[in-house]
Protein backbone atom coordinates (compact mmCIF):
# COMPACT_ATOMS: atom_id res chain seq x y z
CA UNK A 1 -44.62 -56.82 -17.60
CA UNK A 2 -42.84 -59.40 -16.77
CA UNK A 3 -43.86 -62.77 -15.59
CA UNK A 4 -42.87 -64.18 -12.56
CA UNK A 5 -42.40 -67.76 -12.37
CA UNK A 6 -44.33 -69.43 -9.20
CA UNK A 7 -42.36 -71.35 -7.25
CA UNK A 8 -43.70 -75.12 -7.37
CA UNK A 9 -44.96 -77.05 -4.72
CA UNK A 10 -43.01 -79.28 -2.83
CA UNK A 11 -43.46 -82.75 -4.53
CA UNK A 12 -45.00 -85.22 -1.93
CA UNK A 13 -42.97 -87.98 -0.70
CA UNK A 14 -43.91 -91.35 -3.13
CA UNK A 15 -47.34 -92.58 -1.40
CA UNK A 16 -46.09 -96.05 0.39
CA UNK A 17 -48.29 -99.03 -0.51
CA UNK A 18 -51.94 -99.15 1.00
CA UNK A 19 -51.53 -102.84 3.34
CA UNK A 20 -53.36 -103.07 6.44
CA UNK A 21 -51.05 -102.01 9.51
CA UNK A 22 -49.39 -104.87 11.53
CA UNK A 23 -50.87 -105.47 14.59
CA UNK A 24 -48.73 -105.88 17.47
CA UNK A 25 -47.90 -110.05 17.93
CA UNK A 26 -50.11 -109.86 21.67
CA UNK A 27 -53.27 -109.04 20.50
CA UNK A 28 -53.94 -111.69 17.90
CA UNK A 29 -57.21 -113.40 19.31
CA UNK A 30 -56.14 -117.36 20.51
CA UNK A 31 -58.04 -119.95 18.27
CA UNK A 32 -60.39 -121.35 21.68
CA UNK A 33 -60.45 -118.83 24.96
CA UNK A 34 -62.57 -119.89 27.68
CA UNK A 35 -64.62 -117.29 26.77
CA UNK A 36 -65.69 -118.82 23.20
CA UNK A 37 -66.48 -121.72 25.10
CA UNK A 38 -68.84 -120.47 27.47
CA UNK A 39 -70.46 -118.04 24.94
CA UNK A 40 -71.28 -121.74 22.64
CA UNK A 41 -75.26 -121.95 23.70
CA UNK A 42 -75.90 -124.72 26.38
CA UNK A 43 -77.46 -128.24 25.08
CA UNK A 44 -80.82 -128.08 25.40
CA UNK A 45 -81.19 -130.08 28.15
CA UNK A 46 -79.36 -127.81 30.29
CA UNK A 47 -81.97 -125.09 29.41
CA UNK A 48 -84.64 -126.90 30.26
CA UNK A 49 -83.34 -127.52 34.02
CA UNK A 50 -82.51 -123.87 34.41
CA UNK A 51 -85.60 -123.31 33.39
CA UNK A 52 -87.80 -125.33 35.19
CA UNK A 53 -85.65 -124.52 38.54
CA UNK A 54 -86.19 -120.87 37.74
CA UNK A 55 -89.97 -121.17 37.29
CA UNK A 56 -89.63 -123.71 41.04
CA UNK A 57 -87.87 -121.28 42.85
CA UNK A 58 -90.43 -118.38 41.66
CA UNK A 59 -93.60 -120.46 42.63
CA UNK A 60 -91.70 -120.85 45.74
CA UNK A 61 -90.95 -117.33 46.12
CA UNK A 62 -95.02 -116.26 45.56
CA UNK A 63 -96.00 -118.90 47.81
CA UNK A 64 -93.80 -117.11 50.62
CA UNK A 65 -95.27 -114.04 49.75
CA UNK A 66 -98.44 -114.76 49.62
CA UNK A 67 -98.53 -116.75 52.96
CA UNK A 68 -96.30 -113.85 54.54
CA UNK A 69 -98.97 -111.31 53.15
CA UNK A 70 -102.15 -113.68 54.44
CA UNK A 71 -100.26 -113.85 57.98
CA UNK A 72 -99.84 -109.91 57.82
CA UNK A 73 -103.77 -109.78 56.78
CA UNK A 74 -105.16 -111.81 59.36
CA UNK A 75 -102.73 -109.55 62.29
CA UNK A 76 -104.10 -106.49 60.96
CA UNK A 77 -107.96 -107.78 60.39
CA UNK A 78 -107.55 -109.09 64.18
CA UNK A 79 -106.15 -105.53 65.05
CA UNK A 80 -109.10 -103.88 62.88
CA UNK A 81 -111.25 -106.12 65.20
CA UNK A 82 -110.06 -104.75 68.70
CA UNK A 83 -110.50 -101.17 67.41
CA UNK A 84 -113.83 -101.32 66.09
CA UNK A 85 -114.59 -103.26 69.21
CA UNK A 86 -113.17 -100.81 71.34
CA UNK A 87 -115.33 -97.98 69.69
CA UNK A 88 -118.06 -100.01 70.40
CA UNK A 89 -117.44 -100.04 74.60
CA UNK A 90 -116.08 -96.40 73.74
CA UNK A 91 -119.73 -95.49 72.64
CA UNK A 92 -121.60 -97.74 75.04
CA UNK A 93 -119.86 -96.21 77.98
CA UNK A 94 -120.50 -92.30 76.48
CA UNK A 95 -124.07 -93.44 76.80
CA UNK A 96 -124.51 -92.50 80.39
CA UNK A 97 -123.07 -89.38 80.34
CA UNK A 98 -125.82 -88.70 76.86
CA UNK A 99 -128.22 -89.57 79.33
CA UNK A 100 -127.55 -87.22 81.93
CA UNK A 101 -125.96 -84.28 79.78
CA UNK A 102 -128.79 -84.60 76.73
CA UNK A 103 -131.44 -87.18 77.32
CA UNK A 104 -132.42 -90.34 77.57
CA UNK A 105 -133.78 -90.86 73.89
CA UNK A 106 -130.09 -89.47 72.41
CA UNK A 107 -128.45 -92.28 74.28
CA UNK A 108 -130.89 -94.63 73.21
CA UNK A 109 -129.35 -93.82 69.74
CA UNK A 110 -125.70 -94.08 71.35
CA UNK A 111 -126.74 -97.75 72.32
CA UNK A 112 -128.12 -98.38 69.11
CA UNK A 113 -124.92 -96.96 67.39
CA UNK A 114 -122.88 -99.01 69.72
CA UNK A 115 -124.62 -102.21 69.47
CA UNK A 116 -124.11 -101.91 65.22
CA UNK A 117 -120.90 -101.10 65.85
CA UNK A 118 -120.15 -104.55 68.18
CA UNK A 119 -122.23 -106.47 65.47
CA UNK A 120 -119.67 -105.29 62.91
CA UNK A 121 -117.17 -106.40 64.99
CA UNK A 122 -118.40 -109.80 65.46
CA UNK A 123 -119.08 -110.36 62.00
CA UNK A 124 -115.68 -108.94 60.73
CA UNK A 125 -114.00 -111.33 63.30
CA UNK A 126 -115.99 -114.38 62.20
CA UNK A 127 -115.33 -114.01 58.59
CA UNK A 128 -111.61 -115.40 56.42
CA UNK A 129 -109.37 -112.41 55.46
CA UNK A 130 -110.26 -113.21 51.59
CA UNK A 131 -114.31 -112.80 52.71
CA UNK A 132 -113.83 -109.45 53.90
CA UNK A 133 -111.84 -108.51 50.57
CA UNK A 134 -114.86 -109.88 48.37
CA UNK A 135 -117.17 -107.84 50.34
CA UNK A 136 -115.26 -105.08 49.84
CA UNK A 137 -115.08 -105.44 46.21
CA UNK A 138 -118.46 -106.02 45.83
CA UNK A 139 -119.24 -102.94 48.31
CA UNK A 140 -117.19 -100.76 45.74
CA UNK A 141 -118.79 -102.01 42.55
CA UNK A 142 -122.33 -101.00 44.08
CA UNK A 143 -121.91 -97.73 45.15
CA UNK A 144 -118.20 -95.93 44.57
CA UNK A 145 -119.28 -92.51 46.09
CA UNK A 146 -119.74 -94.23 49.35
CA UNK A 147 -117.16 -95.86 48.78
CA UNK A 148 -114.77 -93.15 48.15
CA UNK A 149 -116.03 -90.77 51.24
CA UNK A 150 -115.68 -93.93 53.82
CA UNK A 151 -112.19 -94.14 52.67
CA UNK A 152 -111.45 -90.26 52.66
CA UNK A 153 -112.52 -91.07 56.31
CA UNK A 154 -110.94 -93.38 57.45
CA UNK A 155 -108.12 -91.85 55.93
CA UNK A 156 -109.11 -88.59 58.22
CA UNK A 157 -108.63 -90.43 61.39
CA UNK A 158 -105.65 -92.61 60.71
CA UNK A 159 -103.71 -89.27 59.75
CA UNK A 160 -105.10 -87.96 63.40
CA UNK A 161 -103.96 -90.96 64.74
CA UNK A 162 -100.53 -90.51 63.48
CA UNK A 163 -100.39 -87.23 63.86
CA UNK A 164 -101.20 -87.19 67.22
CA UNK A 165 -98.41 -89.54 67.93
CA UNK A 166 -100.66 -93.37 68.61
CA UNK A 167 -98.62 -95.14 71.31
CA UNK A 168 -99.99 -98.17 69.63
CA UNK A 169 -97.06 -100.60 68.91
């Protein structure tokens, strides 16, 4: 048999010298940019000013808020007011027609109901906006099932109220 002689591989061209490529003469970096300067970290001093305006302009900010949120509190405690005391009349004048359509003891209780119900409404429109919100707090501490039905509630009739479309503006 005879042998057949393999053809070689093509020899590879002579490897050129490893040397990092040449960059093109545009994108060397310039020695001071105005970018280096800014990103040098402010004196210490400076820091201090931003900070304290910073920390000014946020007390500012919450003291907005917070008087923009009291103003909002008080408009809706004084509309909270009206209603309840509107309930009130609303049972006092459905008295009467207890009266005549039931008896006179059931609109006794009507009366009765009507005359807590102004009370309430005195005493929620004699008392500060942050008052009210301790009372609350303290009303949900003592008993949370109450709690949690008068606000399933009230939650009841102000979806009825939207729902049936409140011309209250």
């Amino acid at each position: 048999m005879a042998e057949t002689a393999k053809p070689k591989a093509a020899a590879k061209p002579a490897a050129k010298p490893k040397t990092a490529p040449k960059k093109p003469a545009t994108a060397k970096k310039p020695t001071a940019s105005p970018k280096a300067v800014a990103k040098a970290p402010p004196a210490k001093g400076k820091t201090d000013d931003v900070k304290a305006k910073v920390k000014a302009d946020m007390n500012n900010f919450k003291a907005k808020a917070t008087d923009s949120a009291k103003a909002a509190a008080e408009k809706g405690k004084d509309r909270a007011t009206e209603a309840v005391g509107s309930i009130g009349k609303l049972i006092r004048d459905s008295a009467a027609t207890i009266d005549e359509n039931v008896g006179k003891q059931y609109g006794d209780y009507a009366r009765g109901a009507a005359d807590a119900v102004d009370g309430f409404a005195t005493k929620m429109d004699a008392k500060e906006v942050d008052e009210i919100l301790e009372d609350a707090r303290q009303f949900v501490r003592k008993s949370p099932a109450v709690a949690v039905g008068a606000a399933a509630a009230i939650g009841f009739v102000l979806a009825r109220l939207v729902r049936s479309g409140g011309k209250d503006a």
